[in-house]
Protein backbone atom coordinates (compact mmCIF):
# COMPACT_ATOMS: atom_id res chain seq x y z
CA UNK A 1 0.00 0.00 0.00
CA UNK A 2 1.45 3.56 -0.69
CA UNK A 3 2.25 5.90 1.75
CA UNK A 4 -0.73 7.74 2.83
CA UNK A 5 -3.00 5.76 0.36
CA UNK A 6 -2.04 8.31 -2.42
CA UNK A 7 -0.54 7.96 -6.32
CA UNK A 8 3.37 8.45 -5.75
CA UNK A 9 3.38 11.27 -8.22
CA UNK A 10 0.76 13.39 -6.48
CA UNK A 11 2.93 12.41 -3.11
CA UNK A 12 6.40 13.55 -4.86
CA UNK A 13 4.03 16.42 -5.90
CA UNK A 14 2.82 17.50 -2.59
CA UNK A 15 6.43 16.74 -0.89
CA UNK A 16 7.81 19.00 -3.34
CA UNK A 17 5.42 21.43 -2.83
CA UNK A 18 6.37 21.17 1.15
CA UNK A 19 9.89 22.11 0.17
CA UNK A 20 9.44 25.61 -1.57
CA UNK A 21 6.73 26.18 0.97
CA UNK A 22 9.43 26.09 3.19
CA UNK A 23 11.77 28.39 0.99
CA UNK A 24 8.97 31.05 0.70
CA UNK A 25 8.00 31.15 3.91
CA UNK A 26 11.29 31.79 5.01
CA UNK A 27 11.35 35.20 3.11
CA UNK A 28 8.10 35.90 5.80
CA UNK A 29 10.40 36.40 8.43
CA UNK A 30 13.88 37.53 6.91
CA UNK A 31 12.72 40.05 4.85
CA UNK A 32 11.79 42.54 7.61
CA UNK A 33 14.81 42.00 9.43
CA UNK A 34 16.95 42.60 6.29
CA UNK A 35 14.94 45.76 5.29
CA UNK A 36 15.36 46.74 9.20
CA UNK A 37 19.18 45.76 8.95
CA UNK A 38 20.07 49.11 7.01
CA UNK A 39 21.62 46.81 4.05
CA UNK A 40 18.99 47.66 1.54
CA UNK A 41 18.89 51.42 0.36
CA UNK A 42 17.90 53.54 -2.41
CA UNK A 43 14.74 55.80 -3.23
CA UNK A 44 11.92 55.38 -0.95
CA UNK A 45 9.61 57.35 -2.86
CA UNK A 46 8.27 59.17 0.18
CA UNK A 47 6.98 55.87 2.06
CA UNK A 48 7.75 55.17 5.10
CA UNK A 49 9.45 51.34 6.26
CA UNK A 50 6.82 49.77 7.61
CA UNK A 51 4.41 50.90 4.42
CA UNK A 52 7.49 49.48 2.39
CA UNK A 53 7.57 46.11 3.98
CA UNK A 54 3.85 45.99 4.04
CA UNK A 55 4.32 45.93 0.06
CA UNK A 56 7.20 43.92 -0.26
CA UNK A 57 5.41 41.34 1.42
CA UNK A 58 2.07 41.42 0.21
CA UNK A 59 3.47 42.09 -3.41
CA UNK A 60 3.69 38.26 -3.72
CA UNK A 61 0.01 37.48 -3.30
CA UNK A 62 -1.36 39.95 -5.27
CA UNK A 63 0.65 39.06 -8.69
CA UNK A 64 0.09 35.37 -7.85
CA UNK A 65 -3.38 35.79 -7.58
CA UNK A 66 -4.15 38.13 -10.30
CA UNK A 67 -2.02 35.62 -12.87
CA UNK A 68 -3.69 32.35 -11.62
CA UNK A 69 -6.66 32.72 -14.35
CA UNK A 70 -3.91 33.29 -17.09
CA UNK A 71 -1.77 31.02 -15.86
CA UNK A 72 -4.31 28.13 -15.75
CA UNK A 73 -5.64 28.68 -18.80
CA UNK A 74 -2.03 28.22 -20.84
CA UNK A 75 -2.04 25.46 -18.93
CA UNK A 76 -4.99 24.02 -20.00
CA UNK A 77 -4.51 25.27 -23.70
CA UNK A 78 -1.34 23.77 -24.24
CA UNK A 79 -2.40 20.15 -22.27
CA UNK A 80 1.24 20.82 -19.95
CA UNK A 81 1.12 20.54 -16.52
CA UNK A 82 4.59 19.73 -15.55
CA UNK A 83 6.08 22.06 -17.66
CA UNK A 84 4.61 25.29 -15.84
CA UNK A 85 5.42 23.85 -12.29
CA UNK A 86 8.93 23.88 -13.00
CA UNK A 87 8.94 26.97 -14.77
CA UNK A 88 7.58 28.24 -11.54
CA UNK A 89 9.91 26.33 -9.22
CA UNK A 90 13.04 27.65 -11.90
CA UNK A 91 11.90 31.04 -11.37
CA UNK A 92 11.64 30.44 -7.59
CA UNK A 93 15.37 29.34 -7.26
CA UNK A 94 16.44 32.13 -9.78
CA UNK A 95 14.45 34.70 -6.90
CA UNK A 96 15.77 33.35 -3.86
CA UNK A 97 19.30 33.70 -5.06
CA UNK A 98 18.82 36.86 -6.53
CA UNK A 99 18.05 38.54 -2.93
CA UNK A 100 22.16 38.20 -2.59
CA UNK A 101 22.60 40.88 -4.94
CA UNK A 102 19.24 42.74 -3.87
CA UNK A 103 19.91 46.10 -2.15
CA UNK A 104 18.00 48.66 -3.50
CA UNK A 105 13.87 48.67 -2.36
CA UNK A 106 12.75 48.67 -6.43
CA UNK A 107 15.32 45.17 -6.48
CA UNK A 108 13.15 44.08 -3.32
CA UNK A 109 10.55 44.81 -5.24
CA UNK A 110 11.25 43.64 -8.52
CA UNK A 111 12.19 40.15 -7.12
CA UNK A 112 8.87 39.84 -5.27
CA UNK A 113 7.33 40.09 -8.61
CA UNK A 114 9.49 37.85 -9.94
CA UNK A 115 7.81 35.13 -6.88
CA UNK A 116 4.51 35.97 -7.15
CA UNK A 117 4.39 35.08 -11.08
CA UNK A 118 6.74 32.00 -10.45
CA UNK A 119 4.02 30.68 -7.83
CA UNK A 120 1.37 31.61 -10.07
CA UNK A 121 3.05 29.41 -12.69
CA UNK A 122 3.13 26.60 -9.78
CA UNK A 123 -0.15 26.33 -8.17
CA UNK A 124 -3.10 26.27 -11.05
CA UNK A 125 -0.76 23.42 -12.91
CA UNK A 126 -0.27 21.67 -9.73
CA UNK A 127 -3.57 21.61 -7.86
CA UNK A 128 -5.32 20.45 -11.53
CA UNK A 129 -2.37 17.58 -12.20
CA UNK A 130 -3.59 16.70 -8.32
CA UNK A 131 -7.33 17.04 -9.77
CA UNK A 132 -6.33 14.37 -12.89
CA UNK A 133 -4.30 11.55 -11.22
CA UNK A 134 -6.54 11.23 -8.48
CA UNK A 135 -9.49 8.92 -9.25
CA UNK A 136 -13.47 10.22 -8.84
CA UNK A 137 -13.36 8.52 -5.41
CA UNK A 138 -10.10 9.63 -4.03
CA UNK A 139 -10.13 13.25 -4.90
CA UNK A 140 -10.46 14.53 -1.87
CA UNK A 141 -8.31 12.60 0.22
CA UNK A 142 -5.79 13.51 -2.54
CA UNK A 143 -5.95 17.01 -2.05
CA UNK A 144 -5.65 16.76 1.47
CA UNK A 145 -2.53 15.13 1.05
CA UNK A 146 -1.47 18.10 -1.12
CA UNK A 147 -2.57 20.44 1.01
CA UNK A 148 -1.42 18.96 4.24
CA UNK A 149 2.64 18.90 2.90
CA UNK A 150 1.86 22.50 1.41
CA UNK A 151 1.24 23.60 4.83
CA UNK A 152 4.22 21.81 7.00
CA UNK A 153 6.18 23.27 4.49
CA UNK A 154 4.61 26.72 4.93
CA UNK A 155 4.58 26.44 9.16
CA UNK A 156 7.98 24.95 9.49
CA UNK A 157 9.62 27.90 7.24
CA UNK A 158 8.97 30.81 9.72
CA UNK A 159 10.18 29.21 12.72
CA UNK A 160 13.83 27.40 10.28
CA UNK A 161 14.29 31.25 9.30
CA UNK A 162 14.24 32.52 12.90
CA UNK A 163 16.85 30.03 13.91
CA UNK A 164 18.65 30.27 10.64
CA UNK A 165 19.32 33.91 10.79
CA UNK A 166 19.75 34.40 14.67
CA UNK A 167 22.68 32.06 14.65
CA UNK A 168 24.79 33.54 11.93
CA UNK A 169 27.56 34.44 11.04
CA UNK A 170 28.47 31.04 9.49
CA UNK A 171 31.58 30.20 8.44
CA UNK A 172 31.36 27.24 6.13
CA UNK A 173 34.39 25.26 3.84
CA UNK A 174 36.17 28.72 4.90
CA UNK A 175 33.94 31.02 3.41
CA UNK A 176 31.36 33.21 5.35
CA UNK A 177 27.77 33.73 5.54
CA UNK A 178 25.52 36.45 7.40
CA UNK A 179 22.31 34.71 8.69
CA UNK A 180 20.52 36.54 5.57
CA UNK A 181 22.68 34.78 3.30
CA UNK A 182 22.37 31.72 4.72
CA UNK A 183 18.24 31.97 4.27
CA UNK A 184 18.72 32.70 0.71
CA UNK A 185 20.78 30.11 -0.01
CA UNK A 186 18.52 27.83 1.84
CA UNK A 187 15.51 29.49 0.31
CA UNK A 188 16.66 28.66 -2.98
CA UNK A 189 18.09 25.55 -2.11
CA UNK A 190 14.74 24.54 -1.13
CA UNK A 191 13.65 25.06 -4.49
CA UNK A 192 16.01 23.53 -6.38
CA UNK A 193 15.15 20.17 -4.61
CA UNK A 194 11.58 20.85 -5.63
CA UNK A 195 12.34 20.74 -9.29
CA UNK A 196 15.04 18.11 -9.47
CA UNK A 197 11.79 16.30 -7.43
CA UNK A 198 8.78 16.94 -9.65
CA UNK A 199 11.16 16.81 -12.50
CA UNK A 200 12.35 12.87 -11.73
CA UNK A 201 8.97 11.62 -10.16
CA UNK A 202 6.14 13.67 -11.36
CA UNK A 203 5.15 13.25 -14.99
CA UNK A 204 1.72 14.34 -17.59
CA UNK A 205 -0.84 11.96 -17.31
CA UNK A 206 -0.86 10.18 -20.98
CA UNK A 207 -4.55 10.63 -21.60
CA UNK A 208 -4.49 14.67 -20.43
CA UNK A 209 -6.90 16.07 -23.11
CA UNK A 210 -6.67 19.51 -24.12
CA UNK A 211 -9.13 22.28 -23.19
CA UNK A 212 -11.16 23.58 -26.08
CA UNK A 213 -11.24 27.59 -27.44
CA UNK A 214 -13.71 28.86 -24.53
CA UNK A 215 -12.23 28.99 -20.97
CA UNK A 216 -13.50 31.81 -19.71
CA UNK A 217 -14.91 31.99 -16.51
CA UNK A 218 -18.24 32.02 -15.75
CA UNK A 219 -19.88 33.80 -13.12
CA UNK A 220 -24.10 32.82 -13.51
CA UNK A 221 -24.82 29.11 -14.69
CA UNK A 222 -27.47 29.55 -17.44
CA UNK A 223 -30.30 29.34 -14.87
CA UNK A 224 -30.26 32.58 -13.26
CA UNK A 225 -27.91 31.58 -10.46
CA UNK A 226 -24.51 31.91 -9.80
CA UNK A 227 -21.97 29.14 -11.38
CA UNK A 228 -20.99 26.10 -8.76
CA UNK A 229 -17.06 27.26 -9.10
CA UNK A 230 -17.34 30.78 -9.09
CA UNK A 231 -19.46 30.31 -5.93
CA UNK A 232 -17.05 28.53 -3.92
CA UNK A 233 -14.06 30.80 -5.11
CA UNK A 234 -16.69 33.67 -3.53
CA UNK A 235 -16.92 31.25 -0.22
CA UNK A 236 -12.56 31.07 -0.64
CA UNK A 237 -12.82 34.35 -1.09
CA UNK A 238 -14.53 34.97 2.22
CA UNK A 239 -12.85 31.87 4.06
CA UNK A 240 -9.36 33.27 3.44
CA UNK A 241 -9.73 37.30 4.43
CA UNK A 242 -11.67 35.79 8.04
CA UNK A 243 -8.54 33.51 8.52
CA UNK A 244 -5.88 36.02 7.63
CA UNK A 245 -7.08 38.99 9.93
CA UNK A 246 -5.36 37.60 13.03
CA UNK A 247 -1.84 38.18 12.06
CA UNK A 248 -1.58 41.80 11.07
CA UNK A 249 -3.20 42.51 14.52
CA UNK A 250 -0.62 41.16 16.84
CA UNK A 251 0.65 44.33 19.03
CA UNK A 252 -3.11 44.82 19.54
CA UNK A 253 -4.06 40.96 20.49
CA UNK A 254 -1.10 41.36 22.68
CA UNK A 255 -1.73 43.96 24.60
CA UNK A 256 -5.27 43.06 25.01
CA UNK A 257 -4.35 39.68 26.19
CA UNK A 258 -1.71 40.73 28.58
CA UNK A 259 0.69 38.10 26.64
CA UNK A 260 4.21 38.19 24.72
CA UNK A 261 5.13 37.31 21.15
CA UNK A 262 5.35 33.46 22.38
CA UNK A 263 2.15 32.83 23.53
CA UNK A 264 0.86 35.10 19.85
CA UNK A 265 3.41 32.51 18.23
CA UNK A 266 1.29 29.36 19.86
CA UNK A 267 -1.83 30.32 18.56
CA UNK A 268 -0.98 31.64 15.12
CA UNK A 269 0.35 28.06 14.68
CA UNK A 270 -2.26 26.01 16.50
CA UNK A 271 -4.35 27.41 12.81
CA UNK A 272 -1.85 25.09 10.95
CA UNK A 273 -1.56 22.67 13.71
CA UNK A 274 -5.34 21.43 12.92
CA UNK A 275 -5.14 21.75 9.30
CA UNK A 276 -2.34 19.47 9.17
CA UNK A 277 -4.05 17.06 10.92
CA UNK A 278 -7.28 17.36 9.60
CA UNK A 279 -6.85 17.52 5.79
CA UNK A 280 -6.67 13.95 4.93
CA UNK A 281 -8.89 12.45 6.66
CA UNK A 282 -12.10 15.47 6.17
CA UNK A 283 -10.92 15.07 2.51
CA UNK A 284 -11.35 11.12 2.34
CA UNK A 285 -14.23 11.98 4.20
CA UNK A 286 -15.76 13.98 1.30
CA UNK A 287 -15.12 11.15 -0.95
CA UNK A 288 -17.32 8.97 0.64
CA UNK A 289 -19.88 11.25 2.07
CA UNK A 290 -20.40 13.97 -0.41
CA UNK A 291 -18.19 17.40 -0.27
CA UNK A 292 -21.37 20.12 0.26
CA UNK A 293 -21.86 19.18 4.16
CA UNK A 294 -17.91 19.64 5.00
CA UNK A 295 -18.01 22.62 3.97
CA UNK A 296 -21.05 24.07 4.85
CA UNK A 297 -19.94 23.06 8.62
CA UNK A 298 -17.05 24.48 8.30
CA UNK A 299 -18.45 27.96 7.16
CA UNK A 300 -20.62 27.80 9.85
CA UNK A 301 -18.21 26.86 12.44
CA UNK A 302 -15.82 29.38 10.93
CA UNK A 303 -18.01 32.42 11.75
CA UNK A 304 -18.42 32.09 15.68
CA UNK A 305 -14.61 30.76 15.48
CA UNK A 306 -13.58 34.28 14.12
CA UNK A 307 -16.15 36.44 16.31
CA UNK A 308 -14.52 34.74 19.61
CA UNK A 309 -10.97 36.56 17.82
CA UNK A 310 -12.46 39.68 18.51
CA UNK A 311 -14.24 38.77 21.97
CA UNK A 312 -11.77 36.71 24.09
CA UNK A 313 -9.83 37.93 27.16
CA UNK A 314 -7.68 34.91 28.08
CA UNK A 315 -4.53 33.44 26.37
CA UNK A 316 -5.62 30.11 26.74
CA UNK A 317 -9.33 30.38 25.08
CA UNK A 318 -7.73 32.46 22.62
CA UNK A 319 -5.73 29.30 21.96
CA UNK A 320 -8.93 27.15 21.27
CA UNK A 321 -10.63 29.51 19.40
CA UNK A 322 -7.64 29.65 16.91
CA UNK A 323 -7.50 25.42 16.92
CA UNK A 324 -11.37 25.71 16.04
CA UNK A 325 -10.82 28.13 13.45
CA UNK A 326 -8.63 25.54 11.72
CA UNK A 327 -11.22 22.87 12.03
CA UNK A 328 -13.12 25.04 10.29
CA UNK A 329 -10.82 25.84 7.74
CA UNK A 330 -10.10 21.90 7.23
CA UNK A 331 -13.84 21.61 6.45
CA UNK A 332 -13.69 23.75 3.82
CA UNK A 333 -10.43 23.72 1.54
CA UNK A 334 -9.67 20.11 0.52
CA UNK A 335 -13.74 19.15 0.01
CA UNK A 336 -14.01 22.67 -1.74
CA UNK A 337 -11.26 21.55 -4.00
CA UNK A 338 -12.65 18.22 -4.60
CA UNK A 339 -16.03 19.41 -5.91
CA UNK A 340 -14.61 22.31 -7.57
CA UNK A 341 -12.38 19.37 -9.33
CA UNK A 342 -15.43 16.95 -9.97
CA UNK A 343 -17.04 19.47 -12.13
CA UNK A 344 -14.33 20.74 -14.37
CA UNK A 345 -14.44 18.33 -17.34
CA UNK A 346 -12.35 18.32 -20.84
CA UNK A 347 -9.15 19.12 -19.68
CA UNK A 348 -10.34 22.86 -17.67
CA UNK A 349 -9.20 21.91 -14.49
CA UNK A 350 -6.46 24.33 -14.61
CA UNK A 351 -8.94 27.33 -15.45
CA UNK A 352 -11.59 26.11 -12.86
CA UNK A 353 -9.50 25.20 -10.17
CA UNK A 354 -7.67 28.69 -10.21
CA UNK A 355 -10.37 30.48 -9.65
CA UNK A 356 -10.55 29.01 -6.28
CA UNK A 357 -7.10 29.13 -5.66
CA UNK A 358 -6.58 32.88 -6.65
CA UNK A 359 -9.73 33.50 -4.66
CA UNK A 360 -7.42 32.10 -1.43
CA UNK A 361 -4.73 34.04 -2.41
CA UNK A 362 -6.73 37.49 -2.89
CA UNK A 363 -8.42 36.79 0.59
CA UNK A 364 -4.84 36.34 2.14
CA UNK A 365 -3.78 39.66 0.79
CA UNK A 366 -7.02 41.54 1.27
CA UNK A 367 -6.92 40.25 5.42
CA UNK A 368 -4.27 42.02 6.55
CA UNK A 369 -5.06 45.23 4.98
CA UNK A 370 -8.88 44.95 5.51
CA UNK A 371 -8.06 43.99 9.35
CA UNK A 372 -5.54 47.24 9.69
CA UNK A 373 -8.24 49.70 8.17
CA UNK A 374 -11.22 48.45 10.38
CA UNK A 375 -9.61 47.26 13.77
CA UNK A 376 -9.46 51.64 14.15
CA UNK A 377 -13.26 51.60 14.20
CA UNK A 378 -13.03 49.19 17.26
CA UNK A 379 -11.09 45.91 18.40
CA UNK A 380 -14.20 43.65 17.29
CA UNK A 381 -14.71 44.84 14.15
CA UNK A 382 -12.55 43.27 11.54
CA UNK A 383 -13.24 39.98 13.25
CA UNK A 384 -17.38 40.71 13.03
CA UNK A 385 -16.85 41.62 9.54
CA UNK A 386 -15.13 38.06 9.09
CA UNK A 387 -17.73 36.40 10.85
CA UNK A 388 -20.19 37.94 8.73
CA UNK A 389 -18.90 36.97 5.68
CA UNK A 390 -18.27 33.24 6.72
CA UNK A 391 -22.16 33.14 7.34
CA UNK A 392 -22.38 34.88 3.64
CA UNK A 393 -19.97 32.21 1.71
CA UNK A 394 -22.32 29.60 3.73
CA UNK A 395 -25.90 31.21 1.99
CA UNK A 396 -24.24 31.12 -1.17
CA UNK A 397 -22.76 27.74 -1.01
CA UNK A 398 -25.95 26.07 0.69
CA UNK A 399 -28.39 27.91 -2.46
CA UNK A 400 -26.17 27.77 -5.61
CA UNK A 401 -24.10 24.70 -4.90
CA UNK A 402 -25.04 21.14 -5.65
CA UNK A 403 -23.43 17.64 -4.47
CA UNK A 404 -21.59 15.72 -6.87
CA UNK A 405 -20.57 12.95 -4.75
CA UNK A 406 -23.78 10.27 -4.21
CA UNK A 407 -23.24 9.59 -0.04
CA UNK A 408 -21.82 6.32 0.43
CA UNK A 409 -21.08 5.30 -3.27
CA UNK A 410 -17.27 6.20 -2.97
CA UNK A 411 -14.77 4.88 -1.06
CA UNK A 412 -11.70 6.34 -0.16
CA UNK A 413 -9.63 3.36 -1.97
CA UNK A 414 -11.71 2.85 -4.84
CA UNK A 415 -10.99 4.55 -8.10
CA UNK A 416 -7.54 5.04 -7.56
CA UNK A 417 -5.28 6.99 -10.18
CA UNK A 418 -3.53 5.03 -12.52
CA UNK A 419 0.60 4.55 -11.27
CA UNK A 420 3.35 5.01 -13.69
C-alpha cells in the first residue's frame, strides 16, 4: 500500500510542494529584518518602512493571484502541466538567489514580482495535475494530502528562518555567511530540490486532453444563479480574508491579552496545527460522504470561530478559538477543492480550479489590509466583519451549490489513479 494511500506522483508532488513552501515562507520572516538591517537602500519614494515592507510582502500574493486565471488557462490550452510547475519552481530558485545581490527597495521589489508570477506558474498546474491523477473517489483525500505537505512546508519555514538567521555568522568550507545569506541560499536551495523532485517523479498523465477555445470563466450558470465554481471561489474568497485577519493585529491581540510574542506565536500556529491534521482524513471523508456538508460546517463553524478573535480575554481560550478556526478551515479547503475538481471536465481543471485558488490568495492579501483599516473603528470589528462573511460564503454555497458525490457510493480506496 502507498504511503498515505495516495498515487506516488501526487505524493512527490505534494512533498515538493512542502519544500518551496518552506523556501517562501522563510522570506516571511527575513525580509523585515533585512529591510530593518540598514543593508537595503535607495529611493523610498516618500513611504515610510513599515508601508514598504507591508508591500514587499504582500506584493507576492497579489501578482500570484491576479495571474492564476492566465496562468491556468495556458495550462490548460497547451495540455502541460509539468512544464509550468517547473517553470515556476526555476523562477523560484532564480528569486531566492537573486536577494544576494538585492539592495535597492525597487530590487526588493522587482524580485517579489518575480515570486509571485513564479508561484502563479506553480499552483493552477499543480492543484489540476492533483485534480487528474486522483481517481473520482479519491479526490479529496488527494488534495488533502497536497494540502497537508503544502502547509508543514509553509509552518515549518517561519520558525527554520528565525533560527537560521539568529545564529549567523556562518563560516562554512572557509567562506562566510551572514544569517541573511544563509536563508537565501537555503531558500533557494529549497527550491532547487523541488524541481530536481517533480522533475524525476512527477510526470503528464498520458490521456491529459486539451481544453477547447472557450475557458473563460463564468460567473451565472445559465439558470439565473450563480456558477458552482465561481461560488465557492466567492466562499474562498470569504474563508481566506476571516482567517488572515489575526496576524496583522498582533501588538493589539497582545496587549489586550496581557501576553508576549510566544504565547501570539502558539496560537498563530495552533491554525496550521489542525489543518495538518485534519486535511486527509475530512478530505477522504468527502469522498465517501459527499463534499457540500464539510463545507457548509465548516463555514458555519468558521463564523463564531472568528467572532470569539475579537471577543476573548484569556490566552488560553484564545488558543482554542484559533485550533477551532482551523477545524473550520479543514472543512472547507480540501472538500471545496474536490467538488470544484469533480465538475471541471475536458481538460479545464487548470482554469476552474484557479479560480478558487486565486480566490485564497486574494483573501490572504485583502486580510491584513482589511483587518488594519477596520480594527481603528473598534477591536471587534474586523473579526465581526469576518464572521459575517463566513455566514455569507455559507448562503451562497448552501443555495447555488449542488453535491456531486452520491453519499456512500465512494470509497476512499476505490478509483484510484492510474501509477506510472
Amino acid at each position: 500500500m502507498a504511503l498515505f494511500e495516495t498515487d506516488r506522483r501526487i505524493l512527490a508532488l505534494a512533498m515538493a510542494r512542502m519544500a518551496d513552501g518552506v523556501g517562501n515562507s522563510f522570506l516571511i520572516i527575513v525580509l523585515p529584518l533585512y529591510i530593518a538591517s540598514g543593508i537595503v537602500e535607495g529611493r523610498t519614494f516618500g513611504l515610510t518602512e513599515s508601508m514598504l515592507i507591508g508591500i514587499v510582502l504582500s506584493l507576492v500574493g497579489f501578482v500570484s493571484s491576479l495571474s492564476q486565471p492566465v496562468t491556468g488557462r495556458v495550462s490548460d490550452r497547451t495540455g502541460r502541466r509539468k512544464l509550468y510547475i517547473l517553470i515556476g519552481l526555476g523562477g523560484l530558485t532564480t528569486a531566492n538567489l537573486l536577494y544576494l545581490l538585492a539592495g535597492s527597495y525597487l530590487s526588493l521589489i522587482a524580485l517579489r514580482a518575480l515570486q509571485g508570477m513564479s508561484i502563479a506558474f506553480i499552483i493552477p498546474a499543480s492543484v489540476a495535475l492533483v485534480n487528474e491523477l486522483a481517481g473520482a473517489g479519491t479526490r479529496g483525500g488527494n488534495m488533502g494530502v497536497y494540502n497537508t505537505f503544502r502547509l508543514v512546508g509553509f509552518g515549518a519555514g517561519p520558525v527554520a528562518a528565525g533560527v537560521l538567521v539568529n545564529a549567523g555568522p556562518y563560516s562554512i568550507l572557509g567562506f562566510g555567511l551572514s544569517g541573511f545569506e544563509a536563508t537565501f541560499y537555503v531558500a533557494a536551495g529549497a527550491a532547487a530540490l523541488s524541481f530536481a523532485l517533480v522533475s524525476a517523479l512527477v510526470h503528464d498523465p498520458a490521456e491529459l486532453e486539451r481544453a477547447g477555445e472557450d475557458l473563460s470563466i463564468d460567473v451565472l450558470d445559465g439558470d439565473g444563479g450563480l456558477d458552482p465554481i465561481f461560488t465557492l471561489g466567492v466562499a474562498s474568497l470569504f474563508m481566506a480574508i476571516g482567517i488572515a485577519l489575526f496576524a496583522t493585529l498582533q501588538p493589539e491581540i497582545n496587549a489586550r491579552l496581557d501576553q508576549g510574542s510566544t504565547w501570539f506565536g502558539v496560537q498563530f500556529a495552533a491554525f496550521i496545527i489542525s489543518q495538518v491534521f485534519l486535511q486527509v482524513p475530512i478530505g477522504r471523508a468527502s469522498d465517501r460522504w459527499g463534499r457540500k456538508p464539510f463545507i457548509l460546517v465548516g463555514l458555519v463553524l468558521l463564523a463564531p470561530s472568528t467572532l470569539a478573535q475579537g471577543i476573548v480575554l484569556d490566552s488560553w481560550l484564545m488558543l482554542v478559538v484559533r485550533l477551532t478556526q482551523g477545524v473550520a478551515g479543514a472543512m472547507v479547503f480540501a472538500p471545496a477543492l474536490a467538488l470544484a475538481g469533480d465538475l471541471a471536465t475536458g481538460g479545464d481543471s487548470g482554469s476552474k480550479l484557479s479560480v478558487l485558488t486565486m480566490a485564497f490568495g486574494l483573501g490572504v492579501a485583502l486580510g491584513p489590509l482589511s483587518a488594519g483599516f477596520l480594527v481603528g473603528l473598534g477591536f471587534v470589528v474586523p473579526f465581526a466583519v469576518g464572521a459575517t462573511l463566513a455566514l455569507v460564503g455559507f448562503g451562497l454555497v448552501y443555495t447555488q451549490v449542488e453535491e456531486t458525490v452520491e453519499s456512500g457510493i465512494h470509497s476512499t480506496g476505490s478509483d484510484p489513479a492510474p501509477q506510472d
